[in-house]
PDB file of N, CA and C in Angstrom:
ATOM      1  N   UNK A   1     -41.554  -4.759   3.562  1.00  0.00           N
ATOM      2  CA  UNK A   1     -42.056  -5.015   4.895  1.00  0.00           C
ATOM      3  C   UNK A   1     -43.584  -5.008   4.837  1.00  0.00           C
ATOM      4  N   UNK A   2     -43.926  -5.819   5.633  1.00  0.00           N
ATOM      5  CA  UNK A   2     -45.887  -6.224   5.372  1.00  0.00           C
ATOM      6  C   UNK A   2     -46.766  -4.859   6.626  1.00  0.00           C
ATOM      7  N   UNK A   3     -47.542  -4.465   6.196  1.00  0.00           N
ATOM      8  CA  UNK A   3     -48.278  -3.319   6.631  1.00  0.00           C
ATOM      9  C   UNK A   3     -48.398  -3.885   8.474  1.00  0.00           C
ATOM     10  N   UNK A   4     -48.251  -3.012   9.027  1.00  0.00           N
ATOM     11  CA  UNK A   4     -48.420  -2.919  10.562  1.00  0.00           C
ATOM     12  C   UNK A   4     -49.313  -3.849  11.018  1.00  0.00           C
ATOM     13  N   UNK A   5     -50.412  -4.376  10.192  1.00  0.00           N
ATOM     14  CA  UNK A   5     -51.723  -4.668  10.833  1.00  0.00           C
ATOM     15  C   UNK A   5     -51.698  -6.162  10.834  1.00  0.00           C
ATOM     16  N   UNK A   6     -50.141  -6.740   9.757  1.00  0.00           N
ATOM     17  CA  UNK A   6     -50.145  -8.064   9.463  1.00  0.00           C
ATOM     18  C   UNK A   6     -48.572  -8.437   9.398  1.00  0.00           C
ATOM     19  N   UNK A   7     -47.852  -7.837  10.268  1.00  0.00           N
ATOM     20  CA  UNK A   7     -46.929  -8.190  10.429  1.00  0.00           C
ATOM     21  C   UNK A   7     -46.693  -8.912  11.938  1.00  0.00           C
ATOM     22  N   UNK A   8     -45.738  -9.960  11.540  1.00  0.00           N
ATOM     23  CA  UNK A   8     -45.728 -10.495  13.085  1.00  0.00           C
ATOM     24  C   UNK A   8     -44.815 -10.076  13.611  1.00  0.00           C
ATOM     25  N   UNK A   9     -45.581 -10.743  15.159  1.00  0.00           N
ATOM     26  CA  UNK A   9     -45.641  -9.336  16.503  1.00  0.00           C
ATOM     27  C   UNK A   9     -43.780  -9.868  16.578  1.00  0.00           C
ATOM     28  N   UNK A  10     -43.570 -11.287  16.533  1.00  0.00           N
ATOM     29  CA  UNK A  10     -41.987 -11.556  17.137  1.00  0.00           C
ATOM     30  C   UNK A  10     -40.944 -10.887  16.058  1.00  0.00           C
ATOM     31  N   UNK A  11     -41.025 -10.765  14.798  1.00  0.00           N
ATOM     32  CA  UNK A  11     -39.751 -10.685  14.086  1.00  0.00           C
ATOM     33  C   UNK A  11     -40.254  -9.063  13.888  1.00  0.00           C
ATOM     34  N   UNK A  12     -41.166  -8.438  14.168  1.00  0.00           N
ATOM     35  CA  UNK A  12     -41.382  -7.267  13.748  1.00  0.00           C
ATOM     36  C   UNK A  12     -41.417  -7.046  12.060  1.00  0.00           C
ATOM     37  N   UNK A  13     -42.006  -8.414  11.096  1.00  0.00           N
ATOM     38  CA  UNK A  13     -42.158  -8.342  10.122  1.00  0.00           C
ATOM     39  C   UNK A  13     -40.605  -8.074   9.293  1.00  0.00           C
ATOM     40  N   UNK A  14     -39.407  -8.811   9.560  1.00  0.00           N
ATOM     41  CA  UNK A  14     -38.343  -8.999   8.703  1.00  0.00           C
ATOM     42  C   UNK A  14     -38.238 -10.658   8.708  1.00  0.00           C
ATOM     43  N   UNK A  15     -39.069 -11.105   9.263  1.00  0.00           N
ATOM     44  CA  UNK A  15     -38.735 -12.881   8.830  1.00  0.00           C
ATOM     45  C   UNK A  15     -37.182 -13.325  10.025  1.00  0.00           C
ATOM     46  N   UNK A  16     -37.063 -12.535  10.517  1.00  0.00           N
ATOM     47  CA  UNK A  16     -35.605 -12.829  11.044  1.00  0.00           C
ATOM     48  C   UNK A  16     -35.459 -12.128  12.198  1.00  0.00           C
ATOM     49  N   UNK A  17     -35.101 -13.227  13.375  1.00  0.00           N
ATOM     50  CA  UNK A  17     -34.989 -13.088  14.503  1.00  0.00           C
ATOM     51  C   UNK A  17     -33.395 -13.029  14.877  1.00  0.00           C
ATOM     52  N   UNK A  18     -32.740 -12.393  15.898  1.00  0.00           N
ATOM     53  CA  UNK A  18     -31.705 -12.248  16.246  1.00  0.00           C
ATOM     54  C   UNK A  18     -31.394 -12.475  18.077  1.00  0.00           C
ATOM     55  N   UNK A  19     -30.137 -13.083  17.995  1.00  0.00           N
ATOM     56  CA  UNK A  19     -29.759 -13.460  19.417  1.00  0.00           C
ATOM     57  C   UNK A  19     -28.485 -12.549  19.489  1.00  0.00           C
ATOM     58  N   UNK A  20     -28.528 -12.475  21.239  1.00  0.00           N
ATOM     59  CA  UNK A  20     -27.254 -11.613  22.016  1.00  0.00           C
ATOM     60  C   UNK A  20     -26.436 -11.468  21.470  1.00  0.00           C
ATOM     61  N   UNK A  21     -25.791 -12.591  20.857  1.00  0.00           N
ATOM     62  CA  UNK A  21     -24.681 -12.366  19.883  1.00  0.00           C
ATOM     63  C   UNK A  21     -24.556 -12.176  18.800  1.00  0.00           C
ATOM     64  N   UNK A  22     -25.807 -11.982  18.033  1.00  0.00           N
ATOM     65  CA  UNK A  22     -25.986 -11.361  16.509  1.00  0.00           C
ATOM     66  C   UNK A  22     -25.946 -12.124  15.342  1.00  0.00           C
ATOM     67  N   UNK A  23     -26.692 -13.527  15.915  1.00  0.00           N
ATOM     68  CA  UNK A  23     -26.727 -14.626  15.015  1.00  0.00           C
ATOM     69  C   UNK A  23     -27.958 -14.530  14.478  1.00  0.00           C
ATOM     70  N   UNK A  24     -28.837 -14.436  13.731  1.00  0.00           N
ATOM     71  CA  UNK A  24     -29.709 -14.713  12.759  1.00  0.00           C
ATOM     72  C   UNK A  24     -30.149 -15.785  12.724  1.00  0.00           C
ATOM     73  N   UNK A  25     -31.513 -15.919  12.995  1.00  0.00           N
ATOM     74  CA  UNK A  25     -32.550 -17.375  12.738  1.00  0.00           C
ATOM     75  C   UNK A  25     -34.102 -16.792  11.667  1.00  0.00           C
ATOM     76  N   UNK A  26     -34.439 -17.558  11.293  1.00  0.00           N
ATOM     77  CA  UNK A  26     -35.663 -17.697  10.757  1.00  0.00           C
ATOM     78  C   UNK A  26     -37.163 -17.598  12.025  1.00  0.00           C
ATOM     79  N   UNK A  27     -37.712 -16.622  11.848  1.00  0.00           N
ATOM     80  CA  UNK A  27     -38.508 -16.711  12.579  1.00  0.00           C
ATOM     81  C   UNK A  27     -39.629 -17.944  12.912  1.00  0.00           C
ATOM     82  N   UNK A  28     -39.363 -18.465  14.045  1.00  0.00           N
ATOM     83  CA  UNK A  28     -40.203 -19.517  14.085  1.00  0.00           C
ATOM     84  C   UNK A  28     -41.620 -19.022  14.238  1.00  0.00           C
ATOM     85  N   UNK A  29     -42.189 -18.169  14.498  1.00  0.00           N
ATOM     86  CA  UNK A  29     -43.589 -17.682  14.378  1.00  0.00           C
ATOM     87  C   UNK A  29     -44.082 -17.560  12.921  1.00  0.00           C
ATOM     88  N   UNK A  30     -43.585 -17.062  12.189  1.00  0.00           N
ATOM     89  CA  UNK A  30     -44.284 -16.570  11.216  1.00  0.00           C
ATOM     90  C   UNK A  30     -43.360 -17.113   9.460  1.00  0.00           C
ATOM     91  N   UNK A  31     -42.666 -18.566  10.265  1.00  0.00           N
ATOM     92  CA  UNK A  31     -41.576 -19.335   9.463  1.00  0.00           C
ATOM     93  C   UNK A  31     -41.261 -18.048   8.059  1.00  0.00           C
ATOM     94  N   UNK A  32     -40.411 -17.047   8.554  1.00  0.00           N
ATOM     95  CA  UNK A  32     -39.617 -16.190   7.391  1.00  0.00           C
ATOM     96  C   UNK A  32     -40.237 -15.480   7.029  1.00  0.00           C
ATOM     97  N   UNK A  33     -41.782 -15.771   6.823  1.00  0.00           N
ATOM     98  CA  UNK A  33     -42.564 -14.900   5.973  1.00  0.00           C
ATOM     99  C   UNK A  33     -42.718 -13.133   6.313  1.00  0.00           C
ATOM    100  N   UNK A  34     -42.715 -12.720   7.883  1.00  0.00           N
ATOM    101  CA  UNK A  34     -42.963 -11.172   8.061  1.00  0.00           C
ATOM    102  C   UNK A  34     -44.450 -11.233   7.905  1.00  0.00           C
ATOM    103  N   UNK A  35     -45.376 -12.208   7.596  1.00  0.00           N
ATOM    104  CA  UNK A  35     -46.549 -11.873   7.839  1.00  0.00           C
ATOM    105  C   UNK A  35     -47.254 -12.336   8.709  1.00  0.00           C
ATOM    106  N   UNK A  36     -48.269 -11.903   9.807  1.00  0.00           N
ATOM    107  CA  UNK A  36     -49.069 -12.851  10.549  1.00  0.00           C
ATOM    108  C   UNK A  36     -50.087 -12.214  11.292  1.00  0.00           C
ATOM    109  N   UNK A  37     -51.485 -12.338  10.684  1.00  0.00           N
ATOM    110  CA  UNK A  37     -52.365 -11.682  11.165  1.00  0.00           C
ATOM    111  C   UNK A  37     -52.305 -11.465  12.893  1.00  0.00           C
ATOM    112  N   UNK A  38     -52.847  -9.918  12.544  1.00  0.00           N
ATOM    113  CA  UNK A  38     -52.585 -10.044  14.279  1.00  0.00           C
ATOM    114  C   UNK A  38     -53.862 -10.588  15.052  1.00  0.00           C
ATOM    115  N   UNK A  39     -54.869 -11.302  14.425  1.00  0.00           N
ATOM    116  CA  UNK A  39     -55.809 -12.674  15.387  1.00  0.00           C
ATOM    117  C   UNK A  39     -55.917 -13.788  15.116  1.00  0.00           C
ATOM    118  N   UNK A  40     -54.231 -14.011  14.663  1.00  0.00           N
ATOM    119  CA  UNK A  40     -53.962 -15.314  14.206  1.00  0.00           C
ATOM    120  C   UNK A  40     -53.663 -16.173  15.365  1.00  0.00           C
ATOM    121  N   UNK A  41     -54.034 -17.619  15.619  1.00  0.00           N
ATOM    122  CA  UNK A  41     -53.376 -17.836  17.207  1.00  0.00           C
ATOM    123  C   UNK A  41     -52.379 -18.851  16.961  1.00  0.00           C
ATOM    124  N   UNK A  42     -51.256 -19.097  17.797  1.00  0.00           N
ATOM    125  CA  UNK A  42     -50.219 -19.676  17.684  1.00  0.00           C
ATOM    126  C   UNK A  42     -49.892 -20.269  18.468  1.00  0.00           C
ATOM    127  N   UNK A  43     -50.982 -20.712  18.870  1.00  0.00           N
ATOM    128  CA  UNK A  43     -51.222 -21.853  20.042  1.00  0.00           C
ATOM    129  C   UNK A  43     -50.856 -23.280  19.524  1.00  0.00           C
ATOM    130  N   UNK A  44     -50.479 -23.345  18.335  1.00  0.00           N
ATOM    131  CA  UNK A  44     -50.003 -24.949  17.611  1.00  0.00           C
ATOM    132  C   UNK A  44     -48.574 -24.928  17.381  1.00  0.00           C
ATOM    133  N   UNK A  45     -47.330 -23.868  17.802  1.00  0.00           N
ATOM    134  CA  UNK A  45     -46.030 -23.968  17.561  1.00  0.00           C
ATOM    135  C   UNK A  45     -45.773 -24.985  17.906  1.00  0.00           C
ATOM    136  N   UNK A  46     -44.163 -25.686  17.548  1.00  0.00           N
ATOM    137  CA  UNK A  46     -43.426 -26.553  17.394  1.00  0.00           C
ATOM    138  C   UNK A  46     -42.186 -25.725  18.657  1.00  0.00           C
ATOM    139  N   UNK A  47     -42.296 -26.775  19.444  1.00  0.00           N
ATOM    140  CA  UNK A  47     -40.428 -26.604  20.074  1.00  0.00           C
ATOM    141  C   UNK A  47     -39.711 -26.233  19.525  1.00  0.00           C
ATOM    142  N   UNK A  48     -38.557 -25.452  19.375  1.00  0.00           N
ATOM    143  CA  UNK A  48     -37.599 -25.374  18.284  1.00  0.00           C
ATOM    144  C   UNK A  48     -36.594 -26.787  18.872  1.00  0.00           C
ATOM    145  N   UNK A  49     -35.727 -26.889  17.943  1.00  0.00           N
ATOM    146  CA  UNK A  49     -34.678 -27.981  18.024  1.00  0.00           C
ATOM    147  C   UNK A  49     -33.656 -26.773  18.448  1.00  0.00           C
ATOM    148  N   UNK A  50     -32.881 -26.760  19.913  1.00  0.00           N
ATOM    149  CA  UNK A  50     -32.169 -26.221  20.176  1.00  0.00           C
ATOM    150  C   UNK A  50     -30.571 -26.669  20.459  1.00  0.00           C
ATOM    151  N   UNK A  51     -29.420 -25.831  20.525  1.00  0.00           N
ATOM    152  CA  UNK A  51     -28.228 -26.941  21.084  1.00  0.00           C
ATOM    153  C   UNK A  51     -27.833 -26.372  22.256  1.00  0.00           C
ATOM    154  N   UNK A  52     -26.554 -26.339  23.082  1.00  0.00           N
ATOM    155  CA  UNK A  52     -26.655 -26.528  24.054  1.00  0.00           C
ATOM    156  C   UNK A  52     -26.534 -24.439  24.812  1.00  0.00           C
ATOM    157  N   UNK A  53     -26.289 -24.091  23.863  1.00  0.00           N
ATOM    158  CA  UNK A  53     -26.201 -22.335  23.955  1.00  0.00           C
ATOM    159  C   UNK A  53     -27.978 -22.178  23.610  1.00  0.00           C
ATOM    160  N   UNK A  54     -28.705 -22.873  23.300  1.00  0.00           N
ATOM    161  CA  UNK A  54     -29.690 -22.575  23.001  1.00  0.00           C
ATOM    162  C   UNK A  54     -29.978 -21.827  21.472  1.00  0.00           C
ATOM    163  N   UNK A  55     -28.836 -21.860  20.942  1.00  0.00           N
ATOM    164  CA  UNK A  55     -29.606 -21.672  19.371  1.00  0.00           C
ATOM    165  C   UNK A  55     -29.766 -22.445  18.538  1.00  0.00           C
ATOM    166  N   UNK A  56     -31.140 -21.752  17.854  1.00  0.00           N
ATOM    167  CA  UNK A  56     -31.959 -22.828  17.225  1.00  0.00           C
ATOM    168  C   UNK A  56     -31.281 -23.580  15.974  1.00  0.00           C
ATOM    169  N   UNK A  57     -31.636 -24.791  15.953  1.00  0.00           N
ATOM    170  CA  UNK A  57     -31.259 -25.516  14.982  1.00  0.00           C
ATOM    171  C   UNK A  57     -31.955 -25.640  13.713  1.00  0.00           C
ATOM    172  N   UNK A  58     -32.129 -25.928  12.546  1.00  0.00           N
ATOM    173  CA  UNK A  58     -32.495 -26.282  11.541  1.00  0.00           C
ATOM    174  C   UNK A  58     -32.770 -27.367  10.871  1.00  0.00           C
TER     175      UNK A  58
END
C-alpha cells in the first residue's frame, strides 16, 4: 500500500473500487495504480463506459 501522502483519495490506495453489491472495478482515478499525489488534479477524467445498473465497463 503507497504511504498516506500519495495514495488516492477514491480507492484509498488498493487500486480497486467496490459497488453495493461487491463487484470490483479498477479504479478510474488513479487507473489501478493506489498512487496519486494528493495535488494532483483530476480535472481531465474520462466518463466511465457504464451499462444499464451502472457498472463500469471495460
Amino acid at each position: 500500500m503507497p504511504s498516506r501522502d500519495q495514495a488516492c483519495l477514491a480507492c484509498d490506495g488498493r487500486g480497486l473500487l467496490m459497488d453495493d453489491e461487491e463487484w470490483h472495478y479498477t479504479c478510474k482515478i488513479c487507473n489501478g495504480d493506489g498512487f496519486m499525489p494528493q495535488g494532483t488534479n483530476v480535472a481531465n477524467r474520462q466518463l466511465a463506459d457504464v451499462d444499464e445498473t451502472n457498472r463500469i465497463l471495460d
